[in-house]
Protein backbone atom coordinates (compact mmCIF):
# COMPACT_ATOMS: atom_id res chain seq x y z
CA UNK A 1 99.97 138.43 26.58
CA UNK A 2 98.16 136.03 29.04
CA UNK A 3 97.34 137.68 32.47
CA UNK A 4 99.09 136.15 35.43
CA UNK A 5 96.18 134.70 37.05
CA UNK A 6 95.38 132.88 33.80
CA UNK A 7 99.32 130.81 34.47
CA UNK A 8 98.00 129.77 37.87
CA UNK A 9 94.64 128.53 37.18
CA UNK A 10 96.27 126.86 34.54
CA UNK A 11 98.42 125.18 37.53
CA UNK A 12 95.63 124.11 39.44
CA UNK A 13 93.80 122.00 36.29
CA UNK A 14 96.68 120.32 35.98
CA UNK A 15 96.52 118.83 39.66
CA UNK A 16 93.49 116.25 39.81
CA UNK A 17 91.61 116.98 43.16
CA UNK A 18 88.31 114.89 42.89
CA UNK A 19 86.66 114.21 46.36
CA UNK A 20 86.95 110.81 47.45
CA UNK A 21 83.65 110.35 47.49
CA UNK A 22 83.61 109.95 44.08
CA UNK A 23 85.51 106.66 44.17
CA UNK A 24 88.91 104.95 43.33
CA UNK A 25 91.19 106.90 42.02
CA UNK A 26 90.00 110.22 43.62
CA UNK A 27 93.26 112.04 45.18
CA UNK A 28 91.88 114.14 46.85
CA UNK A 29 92.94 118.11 47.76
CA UNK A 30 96.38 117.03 49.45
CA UNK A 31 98.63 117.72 46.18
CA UNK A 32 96.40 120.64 45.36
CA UNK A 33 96.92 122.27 48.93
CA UNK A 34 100.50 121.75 48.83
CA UNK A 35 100.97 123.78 45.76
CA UNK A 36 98.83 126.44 47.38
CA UNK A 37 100.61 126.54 50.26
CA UNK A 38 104.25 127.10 48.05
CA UNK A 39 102.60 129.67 46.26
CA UNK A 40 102.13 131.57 49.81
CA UNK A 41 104.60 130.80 51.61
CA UNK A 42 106.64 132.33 48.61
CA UNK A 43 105.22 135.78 49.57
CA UNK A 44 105.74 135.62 52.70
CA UNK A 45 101.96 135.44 53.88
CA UNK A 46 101.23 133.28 56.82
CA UNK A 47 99.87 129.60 56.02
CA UNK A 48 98.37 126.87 58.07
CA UNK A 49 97.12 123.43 57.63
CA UNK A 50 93.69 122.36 59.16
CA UNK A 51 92.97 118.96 59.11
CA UNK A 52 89.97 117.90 58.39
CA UNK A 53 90.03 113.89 57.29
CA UNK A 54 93.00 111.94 56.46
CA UNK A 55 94.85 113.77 53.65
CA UNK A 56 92.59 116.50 53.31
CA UNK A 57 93.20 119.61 55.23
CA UNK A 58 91.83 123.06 55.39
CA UNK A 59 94.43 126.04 53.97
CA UNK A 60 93.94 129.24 55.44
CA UNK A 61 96.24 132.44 54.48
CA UNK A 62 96.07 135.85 56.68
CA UNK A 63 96.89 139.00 55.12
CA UNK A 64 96.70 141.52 58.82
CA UNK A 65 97.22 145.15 57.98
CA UNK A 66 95.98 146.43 61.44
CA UNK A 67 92.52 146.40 60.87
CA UNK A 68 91.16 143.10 63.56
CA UNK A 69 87.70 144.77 63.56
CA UNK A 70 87.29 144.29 59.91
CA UNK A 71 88.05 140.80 58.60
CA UNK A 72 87.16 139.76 54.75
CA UNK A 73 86.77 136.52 54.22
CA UNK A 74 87.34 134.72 50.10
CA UNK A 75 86.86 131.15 50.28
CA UNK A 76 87.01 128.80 47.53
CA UNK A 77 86.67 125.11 47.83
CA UNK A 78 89.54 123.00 46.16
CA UNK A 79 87.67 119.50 45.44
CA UNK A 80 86.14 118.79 42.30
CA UNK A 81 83.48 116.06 40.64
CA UNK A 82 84.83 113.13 38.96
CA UNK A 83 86.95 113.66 35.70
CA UNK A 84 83.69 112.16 34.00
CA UNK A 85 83.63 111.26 30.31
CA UNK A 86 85.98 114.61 29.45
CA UNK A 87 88.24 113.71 27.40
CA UNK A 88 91.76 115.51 28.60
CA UNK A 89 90.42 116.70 32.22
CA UNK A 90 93.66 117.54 33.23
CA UNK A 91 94.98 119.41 30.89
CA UNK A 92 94.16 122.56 30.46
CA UNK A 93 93.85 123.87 27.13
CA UNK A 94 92.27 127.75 26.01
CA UNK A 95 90.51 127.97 23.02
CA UNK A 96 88.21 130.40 21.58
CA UNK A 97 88.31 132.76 24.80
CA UNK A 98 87.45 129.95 26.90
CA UNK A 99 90.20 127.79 29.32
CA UNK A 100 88.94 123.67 29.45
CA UNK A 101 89.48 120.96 32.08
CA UNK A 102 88.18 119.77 35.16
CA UNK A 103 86.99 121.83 37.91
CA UNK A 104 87.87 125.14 35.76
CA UNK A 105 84.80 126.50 36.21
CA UNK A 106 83.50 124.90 39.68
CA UNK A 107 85.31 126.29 41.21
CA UNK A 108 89.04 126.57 40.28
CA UNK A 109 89.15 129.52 38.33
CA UNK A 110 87.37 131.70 41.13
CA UNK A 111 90.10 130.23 43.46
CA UNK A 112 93.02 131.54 41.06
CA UNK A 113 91.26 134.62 40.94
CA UNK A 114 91.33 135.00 44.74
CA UNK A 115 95.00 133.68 45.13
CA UNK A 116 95.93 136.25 42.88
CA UNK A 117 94.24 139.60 43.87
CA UNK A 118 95.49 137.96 47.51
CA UNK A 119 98.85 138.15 46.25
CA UNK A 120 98.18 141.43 44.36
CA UNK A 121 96.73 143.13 47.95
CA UNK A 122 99.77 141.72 50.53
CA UNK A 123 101.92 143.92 47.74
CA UNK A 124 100.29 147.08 48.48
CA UNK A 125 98.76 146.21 52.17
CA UNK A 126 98.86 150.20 53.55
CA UNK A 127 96.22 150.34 50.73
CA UNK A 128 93.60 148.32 52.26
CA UNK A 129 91.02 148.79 54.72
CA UNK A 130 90.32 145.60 55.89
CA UNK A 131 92.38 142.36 57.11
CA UNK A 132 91.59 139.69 54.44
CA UNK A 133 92.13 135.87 54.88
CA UNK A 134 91.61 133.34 52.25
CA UNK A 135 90.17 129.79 53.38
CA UNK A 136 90.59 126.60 50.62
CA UNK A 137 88.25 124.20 51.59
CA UNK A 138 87.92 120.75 51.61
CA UNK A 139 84.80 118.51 50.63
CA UNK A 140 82.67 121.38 49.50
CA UNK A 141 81.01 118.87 46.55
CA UNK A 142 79.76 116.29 49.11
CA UNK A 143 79.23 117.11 52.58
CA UNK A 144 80.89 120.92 53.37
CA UNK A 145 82.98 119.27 55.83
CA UNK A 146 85.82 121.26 55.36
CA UNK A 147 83.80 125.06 55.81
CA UNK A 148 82.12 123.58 58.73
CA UNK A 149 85.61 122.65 60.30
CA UNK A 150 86.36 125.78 59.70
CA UNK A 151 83.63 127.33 61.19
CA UNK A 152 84.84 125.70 64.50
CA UNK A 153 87.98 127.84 64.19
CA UNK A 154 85.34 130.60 65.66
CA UNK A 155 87.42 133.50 63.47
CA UNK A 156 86.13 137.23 64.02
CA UNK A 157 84.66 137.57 60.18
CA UNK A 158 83.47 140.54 59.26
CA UNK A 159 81.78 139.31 55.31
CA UNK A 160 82.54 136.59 53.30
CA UNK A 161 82.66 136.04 49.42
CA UNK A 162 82.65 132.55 48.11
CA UNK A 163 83.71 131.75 44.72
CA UNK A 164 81.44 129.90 42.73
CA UNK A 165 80.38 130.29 38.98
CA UNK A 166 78.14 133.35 39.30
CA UNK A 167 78.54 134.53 35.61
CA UNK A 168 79.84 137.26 37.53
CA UNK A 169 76.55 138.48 39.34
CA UNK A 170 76.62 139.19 43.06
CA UNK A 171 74.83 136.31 44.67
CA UNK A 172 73.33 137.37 48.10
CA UNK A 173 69.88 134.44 48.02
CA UNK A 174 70.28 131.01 47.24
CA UNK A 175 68.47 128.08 48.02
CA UNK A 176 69.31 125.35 50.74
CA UNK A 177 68.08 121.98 51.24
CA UNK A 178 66.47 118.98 53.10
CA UNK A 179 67.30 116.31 52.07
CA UNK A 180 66.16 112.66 53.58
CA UNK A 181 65.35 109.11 52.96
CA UNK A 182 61.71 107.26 53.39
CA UNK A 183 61.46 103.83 53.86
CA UNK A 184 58.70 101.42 53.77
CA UNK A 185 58.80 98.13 55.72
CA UNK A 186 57.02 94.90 54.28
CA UNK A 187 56.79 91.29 54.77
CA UNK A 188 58.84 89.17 52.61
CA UNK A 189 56.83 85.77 50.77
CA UNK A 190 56.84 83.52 47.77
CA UNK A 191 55.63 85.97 44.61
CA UNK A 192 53.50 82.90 43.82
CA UNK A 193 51.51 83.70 47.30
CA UNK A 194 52.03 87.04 47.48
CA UNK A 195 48.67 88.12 49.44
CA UNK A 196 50.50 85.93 52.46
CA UNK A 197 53.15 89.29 52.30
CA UNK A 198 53.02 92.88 52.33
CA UNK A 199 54.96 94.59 49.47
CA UNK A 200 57.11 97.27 50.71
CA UNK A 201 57.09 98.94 47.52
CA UNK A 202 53.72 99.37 46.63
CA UNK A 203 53.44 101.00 49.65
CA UNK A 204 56.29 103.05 48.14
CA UNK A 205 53.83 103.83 45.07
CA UNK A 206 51.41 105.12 47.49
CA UNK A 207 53.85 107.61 49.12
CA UNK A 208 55.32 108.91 45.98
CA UNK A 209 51.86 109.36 44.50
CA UNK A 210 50.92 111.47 47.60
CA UNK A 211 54.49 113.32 47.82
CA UNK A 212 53.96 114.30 44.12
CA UNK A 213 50.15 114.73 43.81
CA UNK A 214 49.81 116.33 47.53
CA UNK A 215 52.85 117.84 49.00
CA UNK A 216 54.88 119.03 45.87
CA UNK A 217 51.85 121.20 45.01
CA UNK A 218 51.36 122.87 47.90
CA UNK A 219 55.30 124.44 47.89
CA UNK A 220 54.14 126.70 44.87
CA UNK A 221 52.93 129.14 48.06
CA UNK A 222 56.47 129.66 49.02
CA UNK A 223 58.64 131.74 46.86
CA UNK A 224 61.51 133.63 46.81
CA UNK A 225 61.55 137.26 44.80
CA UNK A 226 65.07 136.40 43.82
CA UNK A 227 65.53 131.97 44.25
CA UNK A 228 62.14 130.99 42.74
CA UNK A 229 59.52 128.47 44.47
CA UNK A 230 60.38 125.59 46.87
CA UNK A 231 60.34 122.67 45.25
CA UNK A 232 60.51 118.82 45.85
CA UNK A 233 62.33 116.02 43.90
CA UNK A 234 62.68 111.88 44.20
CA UNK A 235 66.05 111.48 43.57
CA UNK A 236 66.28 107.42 43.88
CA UNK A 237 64.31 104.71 44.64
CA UNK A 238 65.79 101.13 45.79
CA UNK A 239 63.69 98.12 46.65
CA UNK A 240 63.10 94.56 46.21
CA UNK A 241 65.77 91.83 46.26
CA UNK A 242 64.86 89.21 43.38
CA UNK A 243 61.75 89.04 41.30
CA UNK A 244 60.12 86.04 43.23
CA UNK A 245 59.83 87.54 46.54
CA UNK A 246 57.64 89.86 47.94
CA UNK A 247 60.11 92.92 48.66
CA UNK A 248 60.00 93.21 52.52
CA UNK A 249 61.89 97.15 52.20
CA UNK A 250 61.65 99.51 49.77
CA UNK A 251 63.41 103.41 50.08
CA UNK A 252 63.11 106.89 48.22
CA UNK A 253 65.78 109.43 48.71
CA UNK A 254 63.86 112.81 48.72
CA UNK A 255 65.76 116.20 47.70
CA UNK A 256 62.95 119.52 49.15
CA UNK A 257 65.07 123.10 48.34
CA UNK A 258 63.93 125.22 50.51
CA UNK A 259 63.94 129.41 50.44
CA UNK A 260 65.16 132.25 52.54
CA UNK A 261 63.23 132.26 55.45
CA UNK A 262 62.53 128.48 56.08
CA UNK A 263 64.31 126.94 58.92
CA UNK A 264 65.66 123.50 57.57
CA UNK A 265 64.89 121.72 60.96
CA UNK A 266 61.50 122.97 61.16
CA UNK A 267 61.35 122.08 57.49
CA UNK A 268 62.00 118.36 57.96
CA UNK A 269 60.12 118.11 61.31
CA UNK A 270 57.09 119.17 58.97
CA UNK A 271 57.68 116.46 56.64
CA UNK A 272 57.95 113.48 59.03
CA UNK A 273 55.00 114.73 61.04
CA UNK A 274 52.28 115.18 57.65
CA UNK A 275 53.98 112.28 56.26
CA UNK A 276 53.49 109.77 59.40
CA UNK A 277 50.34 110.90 60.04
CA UNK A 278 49.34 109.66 56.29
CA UNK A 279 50.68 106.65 56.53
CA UNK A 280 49.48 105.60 59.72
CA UNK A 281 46.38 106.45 58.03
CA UNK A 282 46.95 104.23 55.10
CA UNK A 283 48.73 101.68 57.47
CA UNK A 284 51.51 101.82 56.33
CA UNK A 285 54.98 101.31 57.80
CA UNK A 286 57.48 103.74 57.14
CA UNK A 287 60.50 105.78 58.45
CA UNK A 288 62.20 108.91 58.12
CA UNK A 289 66.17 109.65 57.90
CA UNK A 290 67.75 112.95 57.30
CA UNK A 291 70.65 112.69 55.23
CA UNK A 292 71.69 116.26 54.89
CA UNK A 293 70.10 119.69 56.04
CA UNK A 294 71.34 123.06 54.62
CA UNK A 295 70.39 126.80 55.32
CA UNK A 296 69.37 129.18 52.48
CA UNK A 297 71.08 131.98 51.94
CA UNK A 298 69.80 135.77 52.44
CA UNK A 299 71.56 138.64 52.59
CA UNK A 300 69.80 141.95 52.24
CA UNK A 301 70.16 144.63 49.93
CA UNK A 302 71.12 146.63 52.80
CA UNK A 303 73.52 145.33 53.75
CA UNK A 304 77.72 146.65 54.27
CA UNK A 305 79.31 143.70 52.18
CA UNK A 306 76.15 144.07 49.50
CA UNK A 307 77.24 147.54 49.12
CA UNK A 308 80.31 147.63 48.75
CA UNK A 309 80.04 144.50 46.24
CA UNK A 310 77.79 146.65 44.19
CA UNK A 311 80.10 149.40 44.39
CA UNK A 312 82.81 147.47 43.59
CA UNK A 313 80.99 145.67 40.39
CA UNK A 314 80.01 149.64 39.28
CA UNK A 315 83.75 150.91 39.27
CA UNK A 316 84.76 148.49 36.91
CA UNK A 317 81.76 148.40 34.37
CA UNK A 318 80.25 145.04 35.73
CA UNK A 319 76.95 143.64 36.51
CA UNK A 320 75.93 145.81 40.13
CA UNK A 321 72.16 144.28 40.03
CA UNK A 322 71.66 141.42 43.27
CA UNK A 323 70.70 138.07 42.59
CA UNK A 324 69.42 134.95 43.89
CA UNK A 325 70.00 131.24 42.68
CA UNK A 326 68.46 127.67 42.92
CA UNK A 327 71.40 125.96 44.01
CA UNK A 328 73.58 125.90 47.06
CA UNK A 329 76.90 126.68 48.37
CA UNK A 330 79.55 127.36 51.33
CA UNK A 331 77.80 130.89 51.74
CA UNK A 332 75.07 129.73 53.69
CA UNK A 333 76.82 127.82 55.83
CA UNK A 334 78.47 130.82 56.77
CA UNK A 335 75.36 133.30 57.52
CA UNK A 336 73.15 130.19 58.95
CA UNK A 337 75.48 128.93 61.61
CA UNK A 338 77.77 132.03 62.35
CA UNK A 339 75.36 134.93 60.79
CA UNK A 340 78.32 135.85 58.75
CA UNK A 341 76.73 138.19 55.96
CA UNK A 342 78.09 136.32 53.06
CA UNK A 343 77.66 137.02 49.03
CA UNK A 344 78.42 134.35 46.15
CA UNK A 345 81.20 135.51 43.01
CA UNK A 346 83.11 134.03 40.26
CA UNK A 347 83.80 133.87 37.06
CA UNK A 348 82.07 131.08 34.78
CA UNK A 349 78.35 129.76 34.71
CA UNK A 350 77.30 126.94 36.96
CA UNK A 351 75.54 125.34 33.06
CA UNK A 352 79.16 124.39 33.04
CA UNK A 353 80.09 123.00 36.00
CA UNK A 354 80.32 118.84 36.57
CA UNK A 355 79.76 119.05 32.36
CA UNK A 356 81.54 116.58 30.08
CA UNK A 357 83.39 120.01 28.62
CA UNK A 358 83.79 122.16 31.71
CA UNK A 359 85.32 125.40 30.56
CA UNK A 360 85.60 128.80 32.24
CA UNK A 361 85.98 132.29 29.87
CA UNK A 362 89.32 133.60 30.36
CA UNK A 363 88.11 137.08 30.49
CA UNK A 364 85.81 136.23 33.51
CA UNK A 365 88.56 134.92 35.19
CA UNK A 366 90.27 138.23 34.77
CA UNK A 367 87.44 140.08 35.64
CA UNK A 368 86.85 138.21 38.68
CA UNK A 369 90.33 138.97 39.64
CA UNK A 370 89.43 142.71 39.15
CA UNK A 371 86.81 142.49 41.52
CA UNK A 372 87.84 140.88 44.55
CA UNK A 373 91.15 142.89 44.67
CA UNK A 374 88.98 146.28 44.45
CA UNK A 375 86.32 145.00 47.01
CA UNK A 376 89.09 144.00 49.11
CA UNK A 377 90.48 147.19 48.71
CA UNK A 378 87.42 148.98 49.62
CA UNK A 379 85.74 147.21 52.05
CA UNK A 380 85.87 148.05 55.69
């Protein structure tokens, strides 16, 4: 017989919710927030909209049971990547254990698992020892708009628990990032003169030969036990306009991950300072944009919410090690800005997410489930 949760994560395939960023035909998380917000509101749990861009608002659900000095926090983010080259996104079909279709894994099915050990707790509220509000975000595959509107909402949160595919490990390290643009600045000519210009992108050449040769090196020194190294990667590179001119611009877009314990301003103001010093050096002319800085995640051992996650994980026969990951999510947000301790859970693996056959195991899903109603009920 197929468990509850399984019904509603089936419901939420079915409604297409990629990010606008991802171009036309993108509807965003309106029609996926709606049927969230009937699923509540059936209950009889308070629900309210936050807007956060045109058509795209924040959902946040409060279950109070008299305990304001203890708040749990599950968030989940509703948008997804583009439907891609899979070939029925949007409907959901199970098959050999596993449930396929867009967003399934990243990061529906830890959102179905939250709505319904939600539901599950505001049955039996006298048995918990915490309040517990639920927060569907908006924008979490692009920019984290929505958790950072959220964040300006300035709720007293005890812990937080985002779903994301976790294979069902407790996630308390994870990687951030800096991530910025260089540009180089030539002077445009004939190619059939070109000593009368300056090429913008060999000057390019130059950088990325000293980003990758100098500066990508030297991040071996800083590790993470549980994340791994630092590292550094040119994502893209854009320059010239037609073959017969000397390109006057050229520009990298550089992606550095950075570990627990690195600041991601300090980070970047690093960069630009080694980085204009060797090019004023070389002569050349270059500048620096951020594009996007985001904090690591570190929660100790230690800590209450790491505890009880372990303890949690033990009562129910599932993975109670801690671990740390290379990629990023809503959870550092959460402990960098409003020093929220904050783990990472859900069912799936993230090999799966954005894939051309996204899947989640419907046992995780149920698992997941399992977990978040017995941390709820434990926490405090």
């Amino acid at each position: 017989m197929k468990h509850p949760v399984i019904d509603i994560l089936e419901d939420l395939v079915r409604i297409q919710s990629v990010n606008p960023h991802y171009g036309d035909g993108a509807n965003g998380e309106m029609e996926l927030s709606r049927y969230i917000e009937r699923f509540f509101r059936r209950i009889g749990l308070p629900v309210r909209r936050q807007p956060v861009a045109e058509g795209r608002d924040n959902l946040i659900v409060e279950l109070r049971t008299g305990h304001p000095d203890s708040v749990l926090l599950y968030e989940a983010h509703m948008d997804t990547v583009s439907l891609g080259s899979m070939e029925r996104p949007l409907v959901p079909v199970i098959r050999d254990g596993r449930l396929f279709g867009r967003g399934a894994c990243d990061t529906k099915g830890s959102l179905a698992a939250m709505m319904y050990a939600m539901e599950q707790c505001a049955r039996y509220p006298e048995l918990l020892r915490c309040d517990l509000v639920l927060c569907a975000s908006v924008d979490e595959e692009h920019a984290f708009t929505g958790l950072l509107k959220f964040l300006e909402l300035d709720m007293p949160i005890s812990a937080a628990v985002v779903g994301e595919p976790t294979e069902l490990k407790i996630v308390a390290s994870h990687k951030g990032c800096v991530r910025f643009a260089v540009r180089t600045f030539g002077k445009s000519a004939h190619s059939s003169v070109p000593h009368e210009g300056e090429n913008a992108i060999v000057s390019m050449a130059k950088i990325v030969q000293y980003l990758q040769e100098k500066m990508t090196p030297e991040l071996g020194r800083l590790s993470d036990a549980l994340c791994g190294p630092a590292t550094l990667s040119i994502g893209t590179i854009r320059g010239g306009k037609q073959i017969n001119i000397v390109p006057e611009s050229c520009v990298i877009e550089v992606d550095r991950r950075i570990v627990p314990g690195e600041n991601p301003h300090r980070v970047l103001a690093d960069i630009e300072e080694e980085l204009q010093g060797w090019c004023a050096a070389q002569g050349i002319k270059c500048a620096i944009e951020p594009l996007l800085l985001d904090w690591a995640l570190h929660t100790p051992p230690g800590n209450p919410l790491v505890r009880r996650a372990r303890d949690a994980a033990s009562a129910l026969g599932l993975n109670s090690g801690v671990f740390g990951e290379t990629y990023g999510s809503n959870a550092s947000k959460l402990q960098g800005i409003k020093g929220i301790p904050s783990i990472v859970y859900g069912p799936g693996s993230i090999a799966q997410a954005h894939s051309r056959e996204e899947w989640v195991a419907v046992s995780d899903v149920e698992r997941a489930t399992e977990f978040y109603m017995e941390l709820a009920r434990t926490f405090r």
